[in-house]
N, C-alpha and C. Protein backbone atom coordinates (compact mmCIF):
# COMPACT_ATOMS: atom_id res chain seq x y z
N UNK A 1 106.62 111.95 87.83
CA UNK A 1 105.98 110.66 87.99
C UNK A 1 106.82 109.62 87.28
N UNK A 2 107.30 108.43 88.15
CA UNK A 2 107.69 107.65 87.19
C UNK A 2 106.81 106.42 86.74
N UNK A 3 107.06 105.54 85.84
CA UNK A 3 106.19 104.68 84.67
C UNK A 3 106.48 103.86 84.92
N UNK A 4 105.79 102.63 84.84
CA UNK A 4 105.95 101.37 84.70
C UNK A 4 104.79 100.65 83.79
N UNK A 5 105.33 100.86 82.72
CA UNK A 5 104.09 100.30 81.67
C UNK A 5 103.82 99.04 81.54
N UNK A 6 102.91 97.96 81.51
CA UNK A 6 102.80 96.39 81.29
C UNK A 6 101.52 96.32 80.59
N UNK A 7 101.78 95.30 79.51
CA UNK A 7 100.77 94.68 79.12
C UNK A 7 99.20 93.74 79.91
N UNK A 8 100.09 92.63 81.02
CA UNK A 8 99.44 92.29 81.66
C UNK A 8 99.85 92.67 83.21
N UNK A 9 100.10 93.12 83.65
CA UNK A 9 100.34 93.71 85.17
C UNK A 9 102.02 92.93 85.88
N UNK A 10 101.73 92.98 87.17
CA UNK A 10 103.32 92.30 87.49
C UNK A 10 103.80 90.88 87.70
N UNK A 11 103.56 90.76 86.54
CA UNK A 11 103.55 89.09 86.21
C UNK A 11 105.27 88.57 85.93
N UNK A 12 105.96 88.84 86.38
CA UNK A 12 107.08 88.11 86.66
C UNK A 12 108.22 88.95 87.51
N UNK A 13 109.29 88.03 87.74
CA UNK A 13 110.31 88.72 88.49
C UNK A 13 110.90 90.08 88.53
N UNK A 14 111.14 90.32 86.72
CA UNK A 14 111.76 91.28 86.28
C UNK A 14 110.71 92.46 86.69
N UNK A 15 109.60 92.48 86.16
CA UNK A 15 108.59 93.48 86.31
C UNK A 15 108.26 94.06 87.76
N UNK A 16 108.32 93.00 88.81
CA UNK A 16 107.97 92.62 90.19
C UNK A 16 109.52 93.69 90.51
N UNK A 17 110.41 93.10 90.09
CA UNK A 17 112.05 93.88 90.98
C UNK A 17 112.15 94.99 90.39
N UNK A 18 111.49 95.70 89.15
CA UNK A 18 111.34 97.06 88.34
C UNK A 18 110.39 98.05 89.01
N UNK A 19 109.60 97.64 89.31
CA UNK A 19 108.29 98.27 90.10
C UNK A 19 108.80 98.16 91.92
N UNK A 20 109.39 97.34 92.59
CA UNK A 20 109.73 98.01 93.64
C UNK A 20 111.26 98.54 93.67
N UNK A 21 112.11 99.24 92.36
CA UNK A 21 113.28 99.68 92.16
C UNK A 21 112.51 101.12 92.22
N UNK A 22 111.33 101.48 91.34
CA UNK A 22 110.96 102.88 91.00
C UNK A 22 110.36 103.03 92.73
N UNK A 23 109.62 101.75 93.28
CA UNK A 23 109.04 102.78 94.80
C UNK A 23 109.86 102.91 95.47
N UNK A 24 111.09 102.28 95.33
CA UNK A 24 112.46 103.05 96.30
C UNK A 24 112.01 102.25 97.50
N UNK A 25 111.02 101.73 97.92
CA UNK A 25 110.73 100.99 99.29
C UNK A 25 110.00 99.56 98.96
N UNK A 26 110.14 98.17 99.70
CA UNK A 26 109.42 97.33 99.49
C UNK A 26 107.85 97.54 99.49
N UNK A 27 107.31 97.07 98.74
CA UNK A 27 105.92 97.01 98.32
C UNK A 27 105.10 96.90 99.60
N UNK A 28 104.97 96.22 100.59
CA UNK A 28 104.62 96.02 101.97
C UNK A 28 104.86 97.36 102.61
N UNK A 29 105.48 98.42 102.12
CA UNK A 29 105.68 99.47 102.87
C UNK A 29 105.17 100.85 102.07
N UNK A 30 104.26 100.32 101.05
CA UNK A 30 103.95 101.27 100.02
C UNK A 30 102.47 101.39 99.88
N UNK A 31 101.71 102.53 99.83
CA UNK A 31 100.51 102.42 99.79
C UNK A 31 100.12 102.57 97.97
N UNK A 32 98.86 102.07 98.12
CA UNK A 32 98.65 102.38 96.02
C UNK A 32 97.19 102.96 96.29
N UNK A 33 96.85 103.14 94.91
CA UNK A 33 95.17 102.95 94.94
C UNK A 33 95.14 102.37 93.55
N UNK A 34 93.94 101.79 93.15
CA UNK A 34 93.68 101.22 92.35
C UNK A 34 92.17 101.84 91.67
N UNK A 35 92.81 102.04 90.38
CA UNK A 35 91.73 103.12 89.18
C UNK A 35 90.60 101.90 88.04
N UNK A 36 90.02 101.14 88.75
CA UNK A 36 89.89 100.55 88.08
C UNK A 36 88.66 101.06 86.44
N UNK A 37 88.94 102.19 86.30
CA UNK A 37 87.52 103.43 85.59
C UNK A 37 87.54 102.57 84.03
N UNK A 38 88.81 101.70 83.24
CA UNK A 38 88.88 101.44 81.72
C UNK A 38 87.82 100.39 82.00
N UNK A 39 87.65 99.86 82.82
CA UNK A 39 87.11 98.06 82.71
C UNK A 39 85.08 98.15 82.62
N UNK A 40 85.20 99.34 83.28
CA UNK A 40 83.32 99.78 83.11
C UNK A 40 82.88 99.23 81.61
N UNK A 41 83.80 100.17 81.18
CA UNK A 41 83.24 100.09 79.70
C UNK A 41 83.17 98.96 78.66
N UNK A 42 83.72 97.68 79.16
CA UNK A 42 83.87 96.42 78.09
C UNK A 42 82.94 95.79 78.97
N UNK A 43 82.50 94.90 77.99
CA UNK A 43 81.57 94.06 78.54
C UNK A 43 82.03 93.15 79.90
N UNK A 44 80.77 93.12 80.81
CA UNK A 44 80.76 92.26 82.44
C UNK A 44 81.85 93.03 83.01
N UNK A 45 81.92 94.68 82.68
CA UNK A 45 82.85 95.69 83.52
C UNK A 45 82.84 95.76 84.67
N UNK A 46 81.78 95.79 85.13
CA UNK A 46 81.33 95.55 86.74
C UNK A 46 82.09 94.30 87.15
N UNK A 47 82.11 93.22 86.61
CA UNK A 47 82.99 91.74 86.87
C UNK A 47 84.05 92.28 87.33
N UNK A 48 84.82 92.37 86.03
CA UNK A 48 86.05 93.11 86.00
C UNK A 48 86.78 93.65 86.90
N UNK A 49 85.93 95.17 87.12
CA UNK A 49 86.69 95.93 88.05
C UNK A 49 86.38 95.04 89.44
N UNK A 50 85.47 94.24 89.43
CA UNK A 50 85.27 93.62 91.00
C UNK A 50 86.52 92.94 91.60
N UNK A 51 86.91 92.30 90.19
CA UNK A 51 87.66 91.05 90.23
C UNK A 51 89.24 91.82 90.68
N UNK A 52 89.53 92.78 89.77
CA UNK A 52 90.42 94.13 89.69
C UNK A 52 90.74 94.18 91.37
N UNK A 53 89.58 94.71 91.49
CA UNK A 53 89.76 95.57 93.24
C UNK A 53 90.22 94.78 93.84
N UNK A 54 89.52 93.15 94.14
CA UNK A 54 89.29 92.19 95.10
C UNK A 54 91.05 91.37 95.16
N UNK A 55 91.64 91.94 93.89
CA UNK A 55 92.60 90.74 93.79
C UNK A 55 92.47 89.03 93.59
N UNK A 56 91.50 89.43 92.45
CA UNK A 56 91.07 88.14 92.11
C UNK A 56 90.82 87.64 90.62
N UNK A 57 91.95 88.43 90.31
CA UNK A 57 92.73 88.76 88.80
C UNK A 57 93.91 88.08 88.72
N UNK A 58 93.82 86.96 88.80
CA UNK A 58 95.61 86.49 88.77
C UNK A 58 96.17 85.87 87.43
N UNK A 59 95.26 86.27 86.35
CA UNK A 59 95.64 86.61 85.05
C UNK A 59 96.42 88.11 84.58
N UNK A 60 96.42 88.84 85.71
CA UNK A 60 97.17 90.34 85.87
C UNK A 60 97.08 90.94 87.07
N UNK A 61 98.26 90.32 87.99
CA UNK A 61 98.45 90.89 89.06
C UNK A 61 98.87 92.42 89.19
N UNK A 62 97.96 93.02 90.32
CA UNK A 62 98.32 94.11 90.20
C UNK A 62 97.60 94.51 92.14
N UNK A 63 96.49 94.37 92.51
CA UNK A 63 96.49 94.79 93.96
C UNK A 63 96.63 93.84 94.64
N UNK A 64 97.33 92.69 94.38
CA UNK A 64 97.63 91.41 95.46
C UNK A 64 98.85 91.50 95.59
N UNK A 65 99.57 92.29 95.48
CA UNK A 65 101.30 91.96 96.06
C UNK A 65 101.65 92.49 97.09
N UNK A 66 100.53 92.71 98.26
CA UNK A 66 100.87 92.65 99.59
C UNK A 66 100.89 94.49 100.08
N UNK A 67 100.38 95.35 99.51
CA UNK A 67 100.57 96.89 99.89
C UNK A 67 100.34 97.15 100.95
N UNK A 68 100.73 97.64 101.78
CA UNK A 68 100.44 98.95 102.69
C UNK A 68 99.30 98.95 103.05
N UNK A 69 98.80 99.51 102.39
CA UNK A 69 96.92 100.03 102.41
C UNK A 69 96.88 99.63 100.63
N UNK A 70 95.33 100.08 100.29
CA UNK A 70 95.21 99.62 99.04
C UNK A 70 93.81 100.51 98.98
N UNK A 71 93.81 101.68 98.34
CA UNK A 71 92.54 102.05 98.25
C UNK A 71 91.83 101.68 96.47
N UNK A 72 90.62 102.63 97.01
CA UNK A 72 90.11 102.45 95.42
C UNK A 72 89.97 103.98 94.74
N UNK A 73 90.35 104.31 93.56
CA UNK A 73 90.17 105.72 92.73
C UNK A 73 89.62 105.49 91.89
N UNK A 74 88.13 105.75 91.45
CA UNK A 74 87.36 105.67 90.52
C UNK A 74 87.18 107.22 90.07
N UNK A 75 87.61 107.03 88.61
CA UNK A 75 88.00 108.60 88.07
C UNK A 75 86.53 109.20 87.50
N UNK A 76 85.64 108.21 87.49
CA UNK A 76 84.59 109.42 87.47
C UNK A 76 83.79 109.66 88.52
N UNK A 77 84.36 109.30 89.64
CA UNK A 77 83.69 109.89 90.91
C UNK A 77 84.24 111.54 91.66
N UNK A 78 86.01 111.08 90.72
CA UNK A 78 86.72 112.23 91.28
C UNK A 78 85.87 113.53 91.06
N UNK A 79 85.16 113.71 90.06
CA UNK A 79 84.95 115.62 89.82
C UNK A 79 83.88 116.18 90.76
N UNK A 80 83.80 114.71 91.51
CA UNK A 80 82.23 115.39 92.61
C UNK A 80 82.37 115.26 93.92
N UNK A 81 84.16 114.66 94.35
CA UNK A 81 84.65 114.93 95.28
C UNK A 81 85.47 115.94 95.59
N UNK A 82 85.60 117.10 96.78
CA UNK A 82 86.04 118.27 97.18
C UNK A 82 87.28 118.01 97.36
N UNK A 83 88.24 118.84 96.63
CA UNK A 83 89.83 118.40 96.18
C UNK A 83 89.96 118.60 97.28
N UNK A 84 89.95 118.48 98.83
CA UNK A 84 90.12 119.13 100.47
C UNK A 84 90.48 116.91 100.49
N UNK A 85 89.81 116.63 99.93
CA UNK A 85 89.35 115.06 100.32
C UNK A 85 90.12 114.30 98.98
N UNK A 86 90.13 114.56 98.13
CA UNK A 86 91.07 113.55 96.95
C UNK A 86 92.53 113.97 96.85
N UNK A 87 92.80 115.26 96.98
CA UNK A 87 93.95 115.78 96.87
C UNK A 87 95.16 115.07 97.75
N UNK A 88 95.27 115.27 99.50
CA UNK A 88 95.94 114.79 100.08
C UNK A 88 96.10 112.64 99.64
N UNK A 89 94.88 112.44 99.21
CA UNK A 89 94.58 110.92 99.07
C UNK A 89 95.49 110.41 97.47
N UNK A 90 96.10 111.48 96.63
CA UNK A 90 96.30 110.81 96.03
C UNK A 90 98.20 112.14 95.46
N UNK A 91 98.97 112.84 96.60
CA UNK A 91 99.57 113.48 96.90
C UNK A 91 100.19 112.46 97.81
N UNK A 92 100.04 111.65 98.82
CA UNK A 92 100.16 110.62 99.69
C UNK A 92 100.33 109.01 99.41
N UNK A 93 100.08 109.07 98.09
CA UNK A 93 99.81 107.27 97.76
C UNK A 93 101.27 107.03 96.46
N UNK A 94 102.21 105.98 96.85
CA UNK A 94 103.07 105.70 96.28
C UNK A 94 102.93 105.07 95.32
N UNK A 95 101.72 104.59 94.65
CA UNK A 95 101.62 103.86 93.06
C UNK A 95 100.45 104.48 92.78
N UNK A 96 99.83 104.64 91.64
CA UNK A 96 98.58 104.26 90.93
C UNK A 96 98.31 103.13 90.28
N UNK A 97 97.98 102.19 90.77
CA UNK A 97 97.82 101.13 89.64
C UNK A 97 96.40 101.01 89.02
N UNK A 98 96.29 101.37 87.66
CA UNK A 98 95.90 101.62 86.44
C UNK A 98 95.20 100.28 85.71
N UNK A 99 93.77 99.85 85.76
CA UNK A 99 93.78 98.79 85.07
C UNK A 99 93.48 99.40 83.68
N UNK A 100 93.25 97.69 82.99
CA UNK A 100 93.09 98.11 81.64
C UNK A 100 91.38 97.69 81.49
N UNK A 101 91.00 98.02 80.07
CA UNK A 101 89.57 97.81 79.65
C UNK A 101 89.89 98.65 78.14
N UNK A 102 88.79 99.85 78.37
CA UNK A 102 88.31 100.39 77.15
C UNK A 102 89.79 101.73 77.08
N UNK A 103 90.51 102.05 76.54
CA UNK A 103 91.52 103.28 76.58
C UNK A 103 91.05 104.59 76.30
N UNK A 104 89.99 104.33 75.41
CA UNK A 104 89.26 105.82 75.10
C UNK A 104 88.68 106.13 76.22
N UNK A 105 87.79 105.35 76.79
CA UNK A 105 86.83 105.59 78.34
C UNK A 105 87.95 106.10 79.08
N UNK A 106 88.70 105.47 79.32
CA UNK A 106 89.77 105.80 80.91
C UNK A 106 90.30 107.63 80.18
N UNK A 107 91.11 107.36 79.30
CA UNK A 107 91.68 108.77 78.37
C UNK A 107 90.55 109.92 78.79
N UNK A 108 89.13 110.25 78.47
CA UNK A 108 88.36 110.64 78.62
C UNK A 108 88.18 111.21 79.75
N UNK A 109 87.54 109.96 80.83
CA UNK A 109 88.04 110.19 82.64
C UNK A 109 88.86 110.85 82.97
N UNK A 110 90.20 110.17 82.43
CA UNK A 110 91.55 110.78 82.86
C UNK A 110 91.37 112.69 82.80
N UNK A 111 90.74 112.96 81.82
CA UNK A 111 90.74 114.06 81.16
C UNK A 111 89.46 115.07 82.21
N UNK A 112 88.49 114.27 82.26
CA UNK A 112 87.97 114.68 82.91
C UNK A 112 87.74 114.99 84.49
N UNK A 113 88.14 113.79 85.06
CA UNK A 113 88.50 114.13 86.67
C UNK A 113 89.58 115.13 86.73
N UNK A 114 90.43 115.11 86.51
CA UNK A 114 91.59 116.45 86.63
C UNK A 114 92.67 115.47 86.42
N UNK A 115 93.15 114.39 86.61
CA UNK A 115 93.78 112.73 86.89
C UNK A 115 95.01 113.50 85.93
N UNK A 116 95.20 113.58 84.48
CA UNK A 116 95.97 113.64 83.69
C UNK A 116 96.18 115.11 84.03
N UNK A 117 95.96 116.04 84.55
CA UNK A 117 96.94 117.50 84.74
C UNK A 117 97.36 116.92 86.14
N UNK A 118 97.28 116.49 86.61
CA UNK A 118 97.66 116.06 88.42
C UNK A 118 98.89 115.49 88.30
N UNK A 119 99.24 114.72 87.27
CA UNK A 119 100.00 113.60 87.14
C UNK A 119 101.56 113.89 87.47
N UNK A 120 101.85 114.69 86.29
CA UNK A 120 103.22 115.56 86.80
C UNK A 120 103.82 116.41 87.91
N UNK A 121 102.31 116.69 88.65
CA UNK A 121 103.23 117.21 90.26
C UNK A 121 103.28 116.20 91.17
N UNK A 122 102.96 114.63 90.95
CA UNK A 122 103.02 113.50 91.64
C UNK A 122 104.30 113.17 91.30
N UNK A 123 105.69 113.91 91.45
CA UNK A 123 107.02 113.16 91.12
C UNK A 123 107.40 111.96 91.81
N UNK A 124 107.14 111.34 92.81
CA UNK A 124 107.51 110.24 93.37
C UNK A 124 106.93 109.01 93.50
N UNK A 125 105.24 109.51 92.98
CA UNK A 125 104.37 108.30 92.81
C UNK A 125 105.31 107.61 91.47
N UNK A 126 104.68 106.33 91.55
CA UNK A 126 104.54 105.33 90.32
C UNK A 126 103.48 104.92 89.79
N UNK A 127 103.39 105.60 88.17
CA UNK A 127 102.08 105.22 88.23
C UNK A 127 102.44 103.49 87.25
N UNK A 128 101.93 102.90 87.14
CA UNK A 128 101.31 101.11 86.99
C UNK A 128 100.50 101.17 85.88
N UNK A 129 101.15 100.80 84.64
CA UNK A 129 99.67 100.81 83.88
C UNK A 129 99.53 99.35 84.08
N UNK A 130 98.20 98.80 83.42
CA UNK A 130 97.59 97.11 83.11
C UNK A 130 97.27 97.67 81.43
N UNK A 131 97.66 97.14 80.78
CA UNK A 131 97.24 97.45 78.92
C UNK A 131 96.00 98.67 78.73
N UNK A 132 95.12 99.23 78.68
CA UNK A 132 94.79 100.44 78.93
C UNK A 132 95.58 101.51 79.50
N UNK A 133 95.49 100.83 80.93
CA UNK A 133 96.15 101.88 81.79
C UNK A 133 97.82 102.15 80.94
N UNK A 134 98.45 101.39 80.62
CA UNK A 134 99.67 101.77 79.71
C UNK A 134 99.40 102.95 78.46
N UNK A 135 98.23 102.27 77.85
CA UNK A 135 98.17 102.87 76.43
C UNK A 135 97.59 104.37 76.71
N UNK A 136 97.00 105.07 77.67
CA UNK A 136 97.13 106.27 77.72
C UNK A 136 97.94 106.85 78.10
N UNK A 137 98.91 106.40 78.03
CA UNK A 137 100.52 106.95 78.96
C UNK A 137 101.27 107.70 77.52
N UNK A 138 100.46 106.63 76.41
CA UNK A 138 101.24 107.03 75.03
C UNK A 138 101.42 108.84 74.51
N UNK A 139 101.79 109.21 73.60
CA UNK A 139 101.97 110.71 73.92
C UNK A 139 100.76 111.39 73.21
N UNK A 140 100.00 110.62 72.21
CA UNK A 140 98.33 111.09 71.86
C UNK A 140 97.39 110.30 71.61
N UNK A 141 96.27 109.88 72.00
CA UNK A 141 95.14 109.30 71.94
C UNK A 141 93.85 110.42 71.12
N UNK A 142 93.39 109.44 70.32
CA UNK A 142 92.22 110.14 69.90
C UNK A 142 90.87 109.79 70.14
N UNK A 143 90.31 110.81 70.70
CA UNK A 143 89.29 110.45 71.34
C UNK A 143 87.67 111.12 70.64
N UNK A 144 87.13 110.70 69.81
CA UNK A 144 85.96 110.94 69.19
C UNK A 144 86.73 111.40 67.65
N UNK A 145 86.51 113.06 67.33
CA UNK A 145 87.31 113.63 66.29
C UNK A 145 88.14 114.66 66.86
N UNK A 146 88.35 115.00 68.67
CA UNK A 146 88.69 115.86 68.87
C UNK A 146 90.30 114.86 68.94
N UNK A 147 91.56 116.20 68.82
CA UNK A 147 92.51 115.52 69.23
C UNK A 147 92.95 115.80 70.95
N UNK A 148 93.45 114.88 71.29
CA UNK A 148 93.20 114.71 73.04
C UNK A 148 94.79 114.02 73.43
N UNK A 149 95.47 114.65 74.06
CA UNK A 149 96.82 114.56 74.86
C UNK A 149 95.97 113.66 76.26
N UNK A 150 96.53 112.62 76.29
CA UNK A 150 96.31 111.94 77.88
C UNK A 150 97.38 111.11 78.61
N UNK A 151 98.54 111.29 77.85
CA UNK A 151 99.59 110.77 78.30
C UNK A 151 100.14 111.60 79.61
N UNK A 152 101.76 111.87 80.00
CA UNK A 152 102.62 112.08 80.39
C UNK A 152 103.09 113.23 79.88
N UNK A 153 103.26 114.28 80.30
CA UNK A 153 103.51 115.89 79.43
C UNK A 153 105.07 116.16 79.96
C-alpha cells in the first residue's frame, strides 16, 4: 500500500501532483472510497462526515477532485457485511481516502472491521489520510490501556 499522509487533505499543487504520481493514473480515471468512520465521534459528526461524503469540505479536499466513481466505506458497518460483497469493493478501488475526527475511534474500527490486516495485501491502492486518517498510519496508537498497532506493518 502506498501513503500519502496530510494534515488537511489535497490542498495544494504539490500534494495534488504527489497523490496522482502514487495512482500512476489521472484521478478522473481512479476510483476511491471514502471512510469517513473518525468524524462520528467529535462533536456534529454526523455534519462532518455529511459534509466529508458530499464534497462539501473545501477546508480539506479530499472526494471533490473529480474520481471515477466515489463510494462510501464506513468501517463499522464492515464486520456485518459478507467479505463475498466488501472484499472485491475494496481489492478494486485505487485510493482510500481516510478522513480525520477522533484517531482512537477510527484506530479501534480500523482494528475492528478487519481494515488494518487488509491493508498490506492492497499493494497498489493509495491509501489518503485527512489528520486522523494520517495519525493511525503512525507505527503505535494507544488505545484505552491496551497497547494497539493500527498503522502500516
Amino acid at each position: 500500500m502506498k501513503l500519502l499522509l496530510t494534515s488537511a487533505g489535497i490542498k495544494n499543487t504539490s500534494i495534488h501532483d504527489a497523490l496522482v504520481d502514487l495512482l500512476c493514473t489521472p484521478i478522473a480515471e481512479s476510483d476511491a472510497l471514502c471512510i469517513p468512520t473518525a468524524m462520528y465521534a467529535n462533536p456534529d459528526g454526523a455534519g462532518h462526515a455529511w459534509r466529508f461524503i458530499s464534497g462539501r469540505e473545501s477546508r480539506t479536499p479530499m472526494v471533490e477532485l473529480g474520481w471515477k466513481s466515489l463510494g462510501v466505506l464506513e468501517l463499522t458497518a464492515l464486520p456485518s457485511i459478507d467479505e463475498e460483497q466488501s472484499m472485491p469493493m475494496l481489492q478494486d478501488t485505487d485510493a482510500l481516502l481516510v478522513g480525520g475526527g477522533d484517531p482512537l475511534y477510527l484506530c479501534y474500527w480500523m482494528r475492528q472491521s478487519g481494515l488494518a490486516d487488509l491493508l498490506p495485501s492492497l499493494r497498489e491502492a493509495v491509501y489518503v489520510g485527512l489528520s486522523a486518517g494520517s495519525i493511525v498510519m503512525a507505527p503505535n496508537i494507544r488505545v484505552a490501556l491496551e497497547p494497539a498497532t493500527c498503522g502500516a506493518k
